[in-house]
Protein backbone atom coordinates (compact mmCIF):
# COMPACT_ATOMS: atom_id res chain seq x y z
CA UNK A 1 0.00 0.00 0.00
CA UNK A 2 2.83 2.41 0.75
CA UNK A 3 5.00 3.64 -2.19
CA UNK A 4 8.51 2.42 -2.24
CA UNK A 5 9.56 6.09 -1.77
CA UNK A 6 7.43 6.08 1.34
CA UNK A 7 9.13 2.93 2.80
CA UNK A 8 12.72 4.43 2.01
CA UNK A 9 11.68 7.50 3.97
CA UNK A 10 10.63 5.51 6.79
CA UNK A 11 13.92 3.71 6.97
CA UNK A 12 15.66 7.19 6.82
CA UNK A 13 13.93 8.61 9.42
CA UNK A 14 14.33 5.26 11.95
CA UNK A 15 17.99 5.24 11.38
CA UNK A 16 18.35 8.77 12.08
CA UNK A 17 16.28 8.45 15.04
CA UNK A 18 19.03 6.17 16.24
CA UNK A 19 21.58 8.41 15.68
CA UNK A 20 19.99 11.00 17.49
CA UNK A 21 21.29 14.50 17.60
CA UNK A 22 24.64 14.03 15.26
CA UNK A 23 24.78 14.73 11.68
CA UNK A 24 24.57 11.43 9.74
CA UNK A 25 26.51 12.20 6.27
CA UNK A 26 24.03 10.98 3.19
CA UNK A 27 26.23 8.32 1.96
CA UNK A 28 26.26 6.90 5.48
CA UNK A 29 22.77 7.03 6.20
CA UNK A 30 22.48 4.97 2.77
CA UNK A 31 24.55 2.30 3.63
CA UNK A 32 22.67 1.39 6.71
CA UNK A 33 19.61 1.54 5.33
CA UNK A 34 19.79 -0.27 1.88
CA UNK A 35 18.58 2.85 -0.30
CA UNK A 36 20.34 4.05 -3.30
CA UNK A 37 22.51 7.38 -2.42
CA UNK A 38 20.72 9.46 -5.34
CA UNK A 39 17.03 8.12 -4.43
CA UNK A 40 18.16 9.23 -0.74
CA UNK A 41 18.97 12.45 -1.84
CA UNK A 42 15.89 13.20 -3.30
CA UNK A 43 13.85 11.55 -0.55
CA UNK A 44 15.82 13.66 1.95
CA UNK A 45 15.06 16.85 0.26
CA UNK A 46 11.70 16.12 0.62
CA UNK A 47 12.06 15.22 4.46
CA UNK A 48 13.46 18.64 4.68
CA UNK A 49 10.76 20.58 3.04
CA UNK A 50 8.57 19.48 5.51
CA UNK A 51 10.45 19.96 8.33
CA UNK A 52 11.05 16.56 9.49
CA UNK A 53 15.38 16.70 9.16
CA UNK A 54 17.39 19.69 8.92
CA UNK A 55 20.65 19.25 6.75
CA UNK A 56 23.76 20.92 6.59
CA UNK A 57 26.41 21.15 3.41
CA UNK A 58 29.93 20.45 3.12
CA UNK A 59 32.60 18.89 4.89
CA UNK A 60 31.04 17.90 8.54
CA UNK A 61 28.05 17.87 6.99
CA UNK A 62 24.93 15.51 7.25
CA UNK A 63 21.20 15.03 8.16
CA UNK A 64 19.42 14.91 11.84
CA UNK A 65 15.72 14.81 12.58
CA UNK A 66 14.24 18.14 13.43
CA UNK A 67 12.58 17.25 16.33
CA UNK A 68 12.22 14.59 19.00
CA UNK A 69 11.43 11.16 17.31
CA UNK A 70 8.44 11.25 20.01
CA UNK A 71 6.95 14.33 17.91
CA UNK A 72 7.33 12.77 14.64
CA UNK A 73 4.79 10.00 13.76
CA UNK A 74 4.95 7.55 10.93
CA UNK A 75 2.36 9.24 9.47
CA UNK A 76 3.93 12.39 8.89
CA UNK A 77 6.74 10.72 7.12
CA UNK A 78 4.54 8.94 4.90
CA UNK A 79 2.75 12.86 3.95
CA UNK A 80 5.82 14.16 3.39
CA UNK A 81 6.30 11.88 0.61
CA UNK A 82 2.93 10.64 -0.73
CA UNK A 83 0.49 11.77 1.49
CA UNK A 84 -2.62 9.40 2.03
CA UNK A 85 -5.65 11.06 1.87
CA UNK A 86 -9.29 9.66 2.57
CA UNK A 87 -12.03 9.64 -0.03
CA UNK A 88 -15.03 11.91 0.63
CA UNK A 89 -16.68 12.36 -3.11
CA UNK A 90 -16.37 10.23 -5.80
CA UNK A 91 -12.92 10.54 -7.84
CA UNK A 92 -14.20 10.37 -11.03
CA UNK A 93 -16.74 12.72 -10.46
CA UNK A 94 -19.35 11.09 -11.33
CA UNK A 95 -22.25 13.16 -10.73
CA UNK A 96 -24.98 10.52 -9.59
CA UNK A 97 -22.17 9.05 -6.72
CA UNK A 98 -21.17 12.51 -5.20
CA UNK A 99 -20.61 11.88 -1.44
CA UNK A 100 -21.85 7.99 -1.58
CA UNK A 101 -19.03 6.06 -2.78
CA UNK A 102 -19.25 3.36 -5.04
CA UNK A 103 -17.96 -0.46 -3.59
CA UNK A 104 -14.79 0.02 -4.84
CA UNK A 105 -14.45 3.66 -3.76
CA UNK A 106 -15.54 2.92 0.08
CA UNK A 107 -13.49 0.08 0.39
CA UNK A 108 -10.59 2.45 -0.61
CA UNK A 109 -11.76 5.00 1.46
CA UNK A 110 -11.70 2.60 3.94
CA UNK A 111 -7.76 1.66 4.07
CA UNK A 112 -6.89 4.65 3.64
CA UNK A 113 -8.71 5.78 6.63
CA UNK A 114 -7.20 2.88 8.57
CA UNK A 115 -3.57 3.68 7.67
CA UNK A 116 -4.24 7.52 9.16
CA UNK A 117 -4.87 5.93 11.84
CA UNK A 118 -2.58 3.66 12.56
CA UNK A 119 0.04 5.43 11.42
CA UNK A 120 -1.10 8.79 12.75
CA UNK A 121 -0.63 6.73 16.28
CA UNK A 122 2.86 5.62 16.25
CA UNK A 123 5.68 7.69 16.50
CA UNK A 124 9.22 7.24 15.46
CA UNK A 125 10.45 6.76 19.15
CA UNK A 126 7.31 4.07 19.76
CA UNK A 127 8.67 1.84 16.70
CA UNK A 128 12.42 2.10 18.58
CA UNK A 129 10.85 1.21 21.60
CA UNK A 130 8.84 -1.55 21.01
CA UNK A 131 9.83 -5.11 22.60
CA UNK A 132 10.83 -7.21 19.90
CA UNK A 133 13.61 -9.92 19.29
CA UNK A 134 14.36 -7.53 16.51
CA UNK A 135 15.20 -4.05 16.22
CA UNK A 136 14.11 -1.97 12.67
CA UNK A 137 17.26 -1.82 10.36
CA UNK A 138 19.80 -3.54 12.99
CA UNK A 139 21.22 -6.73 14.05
CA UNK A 140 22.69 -7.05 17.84
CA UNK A 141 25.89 -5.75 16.51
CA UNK A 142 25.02 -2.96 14.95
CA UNK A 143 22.97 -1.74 17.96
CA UNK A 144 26.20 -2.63 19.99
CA UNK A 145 28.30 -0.31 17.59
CA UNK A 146 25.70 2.66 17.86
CA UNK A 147 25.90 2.24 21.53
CA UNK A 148 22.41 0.61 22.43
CA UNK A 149 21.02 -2.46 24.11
CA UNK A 150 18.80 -4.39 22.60
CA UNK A 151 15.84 -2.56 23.96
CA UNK A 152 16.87 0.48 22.28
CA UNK A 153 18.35 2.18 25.24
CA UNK A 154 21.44 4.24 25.54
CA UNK A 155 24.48 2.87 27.09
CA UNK A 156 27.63 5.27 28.29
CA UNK A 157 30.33 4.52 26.35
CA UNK A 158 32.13 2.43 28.93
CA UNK A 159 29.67 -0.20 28.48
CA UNK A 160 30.30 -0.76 24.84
C-alpha cells in the first residue's frame, strides 16, 4: 500500500532516530539503510521541506531529525512523501455518486482511513521502543556499535 519512496523515507527517518542529535553524512545514512545514495537524496530533500530533518552542506556535513522522534509520527513521514488522503466524493466525479461512494471507492476510502490511523498513532520513538527480538534496520551488533542495548536504550560509552 505504501509507495517504495514512502518505505525508504521511513527507513531514513528510523535510522536517524538512532543516531539522534549528530549529523549522519548521506552516503552513510544509505549504507545502513539499503537505499540508493541518489534516491536518498531526493527523498531527503523532501524530508526537509517538511520539516522533518534539517541538513547541513559540506565537509562535517549531514542530516538529523528536526525534532524529538516522540513528535514525529509515521504518518507524517509517509505525507511528506505521498500523502494518504481519505475519499469523501467520488474521484471520477461522477455526478450521480457525489458523497456515496461506489464499492470500490468505500473500500478504498476505507484503508486509507485505517492507515491515518494507525500510522497517525505511532511515533518514530514508539517503533524504537517496542519489545521485539528484533530491532528496525539492525542486528545485535550494529545496535552494539551505535551504543544501544537491545531494547533500544542508551548505554555510556564504557559499556560498549
Amino acid at each position: 500500500m505504501l509507495s517504495q519512496t514512502s518505505e525508504y523515507a521511513l527507513r531514513a527517518m528510523v535510522w536517524l532516530a538512532y543516531t539522534g542529535d549528530e549529523l549522519l553524512p548521506t552516503p552513510t545514512l544509505a549504507k545502513h539503510t539499503k537505499v540508493p545514495l541518489n534516491y536518498l537524496a531526493k527523498v531527503l530533500q523532501l524530508l526537509s521541506k517538511a520539516d522533518l530533518v534539517v541538513g547541513r552542506r559540506g565537509v562535517g556535513g549531514g542530516y538529523k531529525l528536526a525534532r524529538n522522534p516522540s513528535k514525529i509520527t509515521m504518518l507524517d513521514v509517509i505525507d511528506a512523501i505521498s500523502p494518504v488522503t481519505p475519499i469523501d466524493s467520488c474521484p471520477l466525479g461522477i455526478k450521480s455518486h457525489g458523497t456515496h461512494l461506489c464499492p470500490l471507492h468505500r473500500r478504498v476510502d476505507s484503508a486509507a482511513r485505517i492507515v491515518i490511523q494507525e500510522f497517525g498513532a505511532v511515533t518514530l520513538a514508539d517503533v524504537l521502543n517496542e519489545p521485539d527480538s528484533s530491532h528496525p534496520l539492525c542486528d545485535q551488533g550494529r545496535l552494539i556499535s551505535l551504543g544501544l542495548t537491545k531494547e533500544g536504550q542508551r548505554i555510556s560509552p564504557r559499556e560498549k
